[in-house]
Protein backbone atom coordinates (compact mmCIF):
# COMPACT_ATOMS: atom_id res chain seq x y z
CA UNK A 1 105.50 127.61 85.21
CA UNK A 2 107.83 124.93 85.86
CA UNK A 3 110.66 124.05 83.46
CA UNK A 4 112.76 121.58 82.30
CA UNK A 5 115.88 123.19 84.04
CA UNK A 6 113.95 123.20 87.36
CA UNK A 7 113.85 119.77 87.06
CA UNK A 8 116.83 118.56 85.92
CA UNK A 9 118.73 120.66 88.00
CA UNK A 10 116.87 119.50 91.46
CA UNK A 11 119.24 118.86 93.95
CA UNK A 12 118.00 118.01 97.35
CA UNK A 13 114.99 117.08 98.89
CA UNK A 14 113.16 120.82 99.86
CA UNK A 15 113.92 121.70 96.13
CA UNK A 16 111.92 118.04 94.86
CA UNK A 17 109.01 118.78 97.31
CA UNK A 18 108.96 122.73 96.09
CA UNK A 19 109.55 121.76 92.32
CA UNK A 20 106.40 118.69 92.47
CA UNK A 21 103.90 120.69 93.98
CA UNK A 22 104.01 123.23 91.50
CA UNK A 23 103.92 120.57 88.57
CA UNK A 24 101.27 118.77 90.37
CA UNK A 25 99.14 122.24 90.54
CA UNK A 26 100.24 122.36 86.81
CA UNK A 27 98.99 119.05 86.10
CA UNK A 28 95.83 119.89 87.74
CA UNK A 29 94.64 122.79 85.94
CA UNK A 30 96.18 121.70 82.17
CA UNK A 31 94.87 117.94 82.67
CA UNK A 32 91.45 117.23 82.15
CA UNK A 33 91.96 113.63 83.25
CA UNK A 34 94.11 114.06 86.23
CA UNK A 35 92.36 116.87 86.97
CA UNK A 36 88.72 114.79 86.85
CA UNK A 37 90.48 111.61 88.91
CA UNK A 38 91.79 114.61 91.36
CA UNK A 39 87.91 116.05 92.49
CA UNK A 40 86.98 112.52 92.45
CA UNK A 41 89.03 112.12 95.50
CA UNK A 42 88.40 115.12 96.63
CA UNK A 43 92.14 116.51 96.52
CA UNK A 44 92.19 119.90 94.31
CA UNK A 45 95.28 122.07 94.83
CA UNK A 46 93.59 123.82 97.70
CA UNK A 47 93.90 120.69 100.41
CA UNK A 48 97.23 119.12 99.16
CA UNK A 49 99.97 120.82 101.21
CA UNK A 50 102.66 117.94 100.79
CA UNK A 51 104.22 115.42 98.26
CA UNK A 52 102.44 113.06 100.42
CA UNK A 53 99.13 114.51 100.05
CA UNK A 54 99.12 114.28 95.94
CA UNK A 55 97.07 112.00 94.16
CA UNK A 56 98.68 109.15 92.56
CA UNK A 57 96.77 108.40 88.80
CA UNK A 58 96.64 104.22 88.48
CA UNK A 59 98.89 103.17 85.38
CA UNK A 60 95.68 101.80 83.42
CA UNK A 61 94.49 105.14 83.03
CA UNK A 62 97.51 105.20 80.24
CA UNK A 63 95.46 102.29 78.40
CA UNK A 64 92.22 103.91 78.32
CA UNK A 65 92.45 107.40 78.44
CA UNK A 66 94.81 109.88 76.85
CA UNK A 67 96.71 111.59 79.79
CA UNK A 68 98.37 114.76 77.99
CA UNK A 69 98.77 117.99 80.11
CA UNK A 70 98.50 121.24 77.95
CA UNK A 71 97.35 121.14 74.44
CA UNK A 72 100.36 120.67 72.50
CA UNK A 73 101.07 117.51 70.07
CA UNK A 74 102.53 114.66 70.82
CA UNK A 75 105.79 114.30 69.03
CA UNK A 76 106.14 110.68 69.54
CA UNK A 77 104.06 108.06 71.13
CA UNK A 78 105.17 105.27 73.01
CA UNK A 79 103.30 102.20 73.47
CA UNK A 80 103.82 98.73 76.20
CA UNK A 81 104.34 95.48 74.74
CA UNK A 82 101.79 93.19 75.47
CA UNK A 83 100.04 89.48 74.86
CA UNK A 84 98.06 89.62 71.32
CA UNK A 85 94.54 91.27 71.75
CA UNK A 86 95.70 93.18 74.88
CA UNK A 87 94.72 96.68 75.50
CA UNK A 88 98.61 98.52 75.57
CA UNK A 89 99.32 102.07 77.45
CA UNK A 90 100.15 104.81 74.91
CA UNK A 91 102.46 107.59 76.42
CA UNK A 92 101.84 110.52 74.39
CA UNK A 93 105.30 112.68 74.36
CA UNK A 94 105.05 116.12 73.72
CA UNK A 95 108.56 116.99 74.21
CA UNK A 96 110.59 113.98 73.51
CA UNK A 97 113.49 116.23 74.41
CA UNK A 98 112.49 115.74 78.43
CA UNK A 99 113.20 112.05 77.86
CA UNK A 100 116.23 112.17 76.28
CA UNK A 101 117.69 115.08 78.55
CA UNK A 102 116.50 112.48 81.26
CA UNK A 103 118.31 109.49 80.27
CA UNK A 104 121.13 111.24 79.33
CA UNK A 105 122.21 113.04 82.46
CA UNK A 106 120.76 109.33 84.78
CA UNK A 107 123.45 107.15 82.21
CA UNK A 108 125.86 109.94 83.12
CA UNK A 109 125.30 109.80 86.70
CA UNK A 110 125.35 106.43 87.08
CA UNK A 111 128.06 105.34 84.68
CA UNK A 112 130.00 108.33 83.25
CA UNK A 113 130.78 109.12 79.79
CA UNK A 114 128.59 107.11 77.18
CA UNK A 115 132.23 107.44 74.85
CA UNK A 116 133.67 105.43 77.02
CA UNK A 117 131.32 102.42 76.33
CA UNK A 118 130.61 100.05 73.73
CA UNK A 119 126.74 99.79 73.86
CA UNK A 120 125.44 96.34 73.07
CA UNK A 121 121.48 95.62 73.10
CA UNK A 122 119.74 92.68 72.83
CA UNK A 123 116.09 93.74 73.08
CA UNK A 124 114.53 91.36 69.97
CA UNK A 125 110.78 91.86 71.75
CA UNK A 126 111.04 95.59 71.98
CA UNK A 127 112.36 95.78 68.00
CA UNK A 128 109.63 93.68 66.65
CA UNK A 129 107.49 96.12 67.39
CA UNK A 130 107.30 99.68 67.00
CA UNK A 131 106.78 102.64 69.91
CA UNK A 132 109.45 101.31 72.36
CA UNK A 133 110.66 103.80 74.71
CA UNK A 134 113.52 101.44 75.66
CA UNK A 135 114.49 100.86 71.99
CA UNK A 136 114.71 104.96 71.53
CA UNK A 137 116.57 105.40 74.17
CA UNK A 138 119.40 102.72 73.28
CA UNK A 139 119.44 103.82 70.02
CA UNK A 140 120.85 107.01 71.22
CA UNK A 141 123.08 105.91 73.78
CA UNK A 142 124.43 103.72 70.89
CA UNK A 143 124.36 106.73 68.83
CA UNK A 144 126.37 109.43 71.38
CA UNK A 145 128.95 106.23 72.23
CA UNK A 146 130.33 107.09 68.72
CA UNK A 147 131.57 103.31 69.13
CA UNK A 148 131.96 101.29 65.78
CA UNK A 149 131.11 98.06 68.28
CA UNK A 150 128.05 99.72 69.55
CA UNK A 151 124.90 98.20 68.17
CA UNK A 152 121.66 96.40 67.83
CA UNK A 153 121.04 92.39 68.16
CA UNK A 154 117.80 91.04 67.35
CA UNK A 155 118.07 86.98 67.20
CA UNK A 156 121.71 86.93 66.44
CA UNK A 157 123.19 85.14 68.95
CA UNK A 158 126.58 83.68 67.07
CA UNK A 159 126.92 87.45 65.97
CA UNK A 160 126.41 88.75 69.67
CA UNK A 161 128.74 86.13 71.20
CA UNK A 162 131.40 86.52 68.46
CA UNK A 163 131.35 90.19 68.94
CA UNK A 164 132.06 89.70 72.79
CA UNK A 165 134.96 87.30 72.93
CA UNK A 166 136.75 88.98 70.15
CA UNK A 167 136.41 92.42 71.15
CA UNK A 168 139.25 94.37 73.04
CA UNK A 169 139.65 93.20 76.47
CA UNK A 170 140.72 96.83 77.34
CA UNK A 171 137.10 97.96 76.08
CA UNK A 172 134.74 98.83 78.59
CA UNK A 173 131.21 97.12 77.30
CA UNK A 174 127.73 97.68 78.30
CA UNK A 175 125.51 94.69 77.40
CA UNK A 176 121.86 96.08 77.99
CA UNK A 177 119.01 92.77 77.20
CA UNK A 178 115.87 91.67 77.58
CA UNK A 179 116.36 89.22 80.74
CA UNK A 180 114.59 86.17 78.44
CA UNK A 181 117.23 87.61 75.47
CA UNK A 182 120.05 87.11 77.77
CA UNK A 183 119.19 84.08 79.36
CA UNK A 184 119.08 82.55 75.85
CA UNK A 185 122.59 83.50 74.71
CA UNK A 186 124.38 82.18 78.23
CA UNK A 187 122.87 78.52 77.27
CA UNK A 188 123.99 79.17 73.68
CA UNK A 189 127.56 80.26 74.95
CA UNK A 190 129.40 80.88 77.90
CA UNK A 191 131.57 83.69 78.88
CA UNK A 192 134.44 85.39 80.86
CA UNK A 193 134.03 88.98 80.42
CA UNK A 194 136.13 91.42 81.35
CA UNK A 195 135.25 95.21 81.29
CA UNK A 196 131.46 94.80 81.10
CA UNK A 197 128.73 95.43 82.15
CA UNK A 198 125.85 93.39 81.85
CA UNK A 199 122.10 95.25 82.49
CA UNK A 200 119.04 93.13 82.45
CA UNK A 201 115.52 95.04 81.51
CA UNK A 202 113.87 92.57 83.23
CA UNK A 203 110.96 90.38 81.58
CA UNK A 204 110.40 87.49 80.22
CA UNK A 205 107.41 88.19 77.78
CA UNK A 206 106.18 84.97 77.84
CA UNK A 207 108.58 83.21 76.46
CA UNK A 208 110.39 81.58 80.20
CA UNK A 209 108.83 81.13 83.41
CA UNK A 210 109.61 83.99 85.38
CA UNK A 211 112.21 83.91 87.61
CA UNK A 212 113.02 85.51 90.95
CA UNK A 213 115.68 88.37 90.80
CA UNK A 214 117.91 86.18 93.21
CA UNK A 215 117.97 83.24 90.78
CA UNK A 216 118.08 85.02 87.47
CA UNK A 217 121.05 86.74 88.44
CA UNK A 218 122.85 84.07 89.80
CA UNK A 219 121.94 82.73 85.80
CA UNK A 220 123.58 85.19 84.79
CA UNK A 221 126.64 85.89 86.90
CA UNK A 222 127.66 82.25 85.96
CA UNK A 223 126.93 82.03 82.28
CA UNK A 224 128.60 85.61 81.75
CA UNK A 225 131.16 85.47 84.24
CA UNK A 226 130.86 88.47 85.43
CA UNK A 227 130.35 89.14 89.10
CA UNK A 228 127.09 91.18 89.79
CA UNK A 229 124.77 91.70 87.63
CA UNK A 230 123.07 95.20 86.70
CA UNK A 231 119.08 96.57 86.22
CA UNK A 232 117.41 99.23 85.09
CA UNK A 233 113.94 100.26 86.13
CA UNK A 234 111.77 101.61 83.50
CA UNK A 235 108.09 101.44 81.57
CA UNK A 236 107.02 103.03 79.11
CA UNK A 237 104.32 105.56 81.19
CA UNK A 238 107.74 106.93 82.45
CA UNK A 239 110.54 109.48 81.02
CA UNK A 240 113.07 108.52 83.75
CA UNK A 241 114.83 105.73 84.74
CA UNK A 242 116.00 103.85 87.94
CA UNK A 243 119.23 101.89 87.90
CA UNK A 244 120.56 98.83 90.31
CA UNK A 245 124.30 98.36 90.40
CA UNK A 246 124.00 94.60 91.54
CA UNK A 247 121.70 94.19 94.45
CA UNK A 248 118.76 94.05 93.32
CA UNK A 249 118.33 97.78 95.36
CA UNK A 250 117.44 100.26 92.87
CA UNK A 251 118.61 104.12 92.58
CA UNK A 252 116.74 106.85 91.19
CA UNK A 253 117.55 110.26 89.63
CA UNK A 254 117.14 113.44 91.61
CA UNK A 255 113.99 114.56 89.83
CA UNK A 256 112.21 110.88 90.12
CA UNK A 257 110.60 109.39 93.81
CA UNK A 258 109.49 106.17 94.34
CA UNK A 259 106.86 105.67 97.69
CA UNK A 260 104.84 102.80 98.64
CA UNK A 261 101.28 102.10 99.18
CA UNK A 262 99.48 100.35 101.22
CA UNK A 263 98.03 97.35 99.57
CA UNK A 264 94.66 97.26 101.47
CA UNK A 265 94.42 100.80 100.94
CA UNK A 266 95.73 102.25 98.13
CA UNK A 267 94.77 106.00 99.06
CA UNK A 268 97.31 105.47 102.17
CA UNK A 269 101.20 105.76 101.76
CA UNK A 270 103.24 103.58 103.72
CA UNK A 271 106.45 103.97 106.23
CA UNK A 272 109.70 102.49 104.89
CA UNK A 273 110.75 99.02 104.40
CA UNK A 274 106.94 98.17 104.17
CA UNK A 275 106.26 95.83 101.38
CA UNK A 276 103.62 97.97 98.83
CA UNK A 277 102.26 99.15 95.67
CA UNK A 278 104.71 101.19 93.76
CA UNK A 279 104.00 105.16 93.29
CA UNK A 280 106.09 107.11 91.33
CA UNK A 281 107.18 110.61 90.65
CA UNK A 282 108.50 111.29 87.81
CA UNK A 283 108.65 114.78 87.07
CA UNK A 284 110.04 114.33 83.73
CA UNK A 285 106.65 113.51 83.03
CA UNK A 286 105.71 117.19 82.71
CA UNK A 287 103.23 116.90 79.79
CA UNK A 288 101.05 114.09 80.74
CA UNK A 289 101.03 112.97 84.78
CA UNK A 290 104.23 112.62 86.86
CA UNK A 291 102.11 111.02 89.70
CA UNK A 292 101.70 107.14 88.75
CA UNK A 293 100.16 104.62 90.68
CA UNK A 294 101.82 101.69 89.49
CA UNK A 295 101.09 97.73 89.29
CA UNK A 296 104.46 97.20 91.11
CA UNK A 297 105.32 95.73 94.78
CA UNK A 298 108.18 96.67 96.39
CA UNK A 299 109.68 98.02 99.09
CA UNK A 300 111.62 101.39 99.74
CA UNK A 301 114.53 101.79 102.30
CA UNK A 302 115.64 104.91 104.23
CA UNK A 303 118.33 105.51 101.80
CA UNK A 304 115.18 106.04 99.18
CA UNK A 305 116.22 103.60 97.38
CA UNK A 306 113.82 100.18 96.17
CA UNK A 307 113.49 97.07 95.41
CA UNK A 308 110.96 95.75 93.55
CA UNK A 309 109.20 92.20 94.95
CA UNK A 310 106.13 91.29 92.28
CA UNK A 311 103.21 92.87 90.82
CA UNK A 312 99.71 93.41 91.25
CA UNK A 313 97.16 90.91 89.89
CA UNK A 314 94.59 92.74 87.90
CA UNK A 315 95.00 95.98 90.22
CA UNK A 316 93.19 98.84 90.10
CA UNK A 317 92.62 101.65 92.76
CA UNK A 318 90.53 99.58 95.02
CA UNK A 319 91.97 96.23 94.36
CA UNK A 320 94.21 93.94 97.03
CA UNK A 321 94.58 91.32 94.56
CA UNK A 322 98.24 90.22 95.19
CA UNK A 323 100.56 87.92 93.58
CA UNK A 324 104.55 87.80 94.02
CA UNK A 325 105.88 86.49 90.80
């Protein structure tokens, strides 16, 4: 049985490989769904000797099914934003203590110690609504910063921009927003920060025309005055999180993999640096399936690192459907 120490304490590449197979066998026999999708490709335990051999489930399956390995209850559900009347994935968490032991020790590897931060988010979509993943998990990172400028924004831009120019130069700041969110406060006010960080979710939930990564950054390097401009990588069917430093390349945790697929044939991984469908493991995702087939195109480098190009239109495991927002 694998546990949540295996997995957080993964360290090179032989452990991943050992560590995944064993949670995809897991997966297999405690998942009625994966387990179903599995035989349907014909790819039980017995023929899939490699990481490169497992079965990635599509993300829709997290909109229409309930993808929960074992039989114990969720203790917290998370659900996707979406357009009103669409169908929304439902992550059913059955140890919400995965996530946060996730996030935790990714923040700390990335940036350090959460004290030394002043956590600001402005994430008005995800608050509106209830069963954000991304909300939970900067509620707690404003929580451990123990920082009495740490906090939520919704629409309170004067607030948000007050709270930035006035604050202690010598305090380090972590801005975390909705990209829409932050694109609306640099036309409301410019900036010069110093000591911050600024971390876009990425998304514009209808509300802009999307923009490419190159020019939304650029956006925001100006209006902020800051020079790079940070991302994080996350949905809701996840428990882990990839972060980009600037470049637009993102990083991932040791216990998290990110491969691509071929687009005309989604059952057939592709080499490096060859634009794809997103698959990720995610073996934080030990209680429903930590093999995800997502509606992401990018590309991954040698380093293992990726970048993420566009989405899928209306994909599904057979589709080629492609459009590069």
């Amino acid at each position: 049985m694998v546990t949540a120490e295996d997995i957080f304490q993964i360290s090179g590449k032989k452990q991943f490989e050992k560590i995944a197979l064993k949670v995809f066998r897991h997966q297999y026999e405690a998942n009625a769904v994966y387990r179903e999708y599995c035989n349907y490709l014909a790819k039980p335990p017995a023929v899939v000797k490699s990481v490169s051999q497992i079965p990635f489930l599509p993300i829709s399956f997290f909109k229409s099914h309930s993808i929960v390995t074992g039989d114990k209850a969720a203790e917290i559900v998370f659900t996707s934003s979406g357009t009103t009347g669409a169908q929304t994935s439902r992550h059913e968490v059955a140890d919400v203590s995965l996530y946060e032991q996730s996030f935790r020790q990714t923040f700390s590897a990335f940036y350090g110690d959460i004290s030394n931060y002043a956590i600001l988010a402005l994430l008005p979509s995800y608050l509106e609504r209830g069963g954000s993943s991304l909300v939970y998990m900067a509620s707690d990172l404003i929580e451990k910063s123990k920082n009495p400028h740490s906090g939520f924004y919704l629409n309170e831009l004067n607030a948000l921009a007050n709270k930035l120019e006035n604050i202690d130069s010598a305090q380090n700041i972590l801005l975390i927003g909705v990209s829409y969110a932050l694109l609306d406060l640099v036309e409301h006010r410019r900036f010069n920060l110093q000591n911050a960080i600024v971390m876009e979710t990425g998304g514009m939930k209808g509300r802009r025309r999307e923009l490419v990564r190159e020019e939304l950054h650029a956006i925001l390097q100006n209006g902020f005055g800051t020079p790079t401009i940070h991302s994080e990588y996350g949905m809701t069917e996840l428990l882990s999180q990839a972060y980009s430093t600037g470049n637009g390349r993102f990083h991932t945790p040791p216990w998290m993999k990110v491969l691509t697929r071929d687009p005309e044939d989604p059952l057939t991984l592709n080499g490096p640096e060859k634009n794809g469908g997103l698959n990720i493991i995610d073996l934080a995702n030990l209680n429903s399936c930590a093999f995800i087939a997502t509606q992401d195109l990018g590309k991954v480098y040698p380093d293992e690192s990726f970048e993420v190009l566009g989405r899928f239109d209306h994909a599904d495991i057979r589709g080629c459907n492609l459009m590069v927002l």
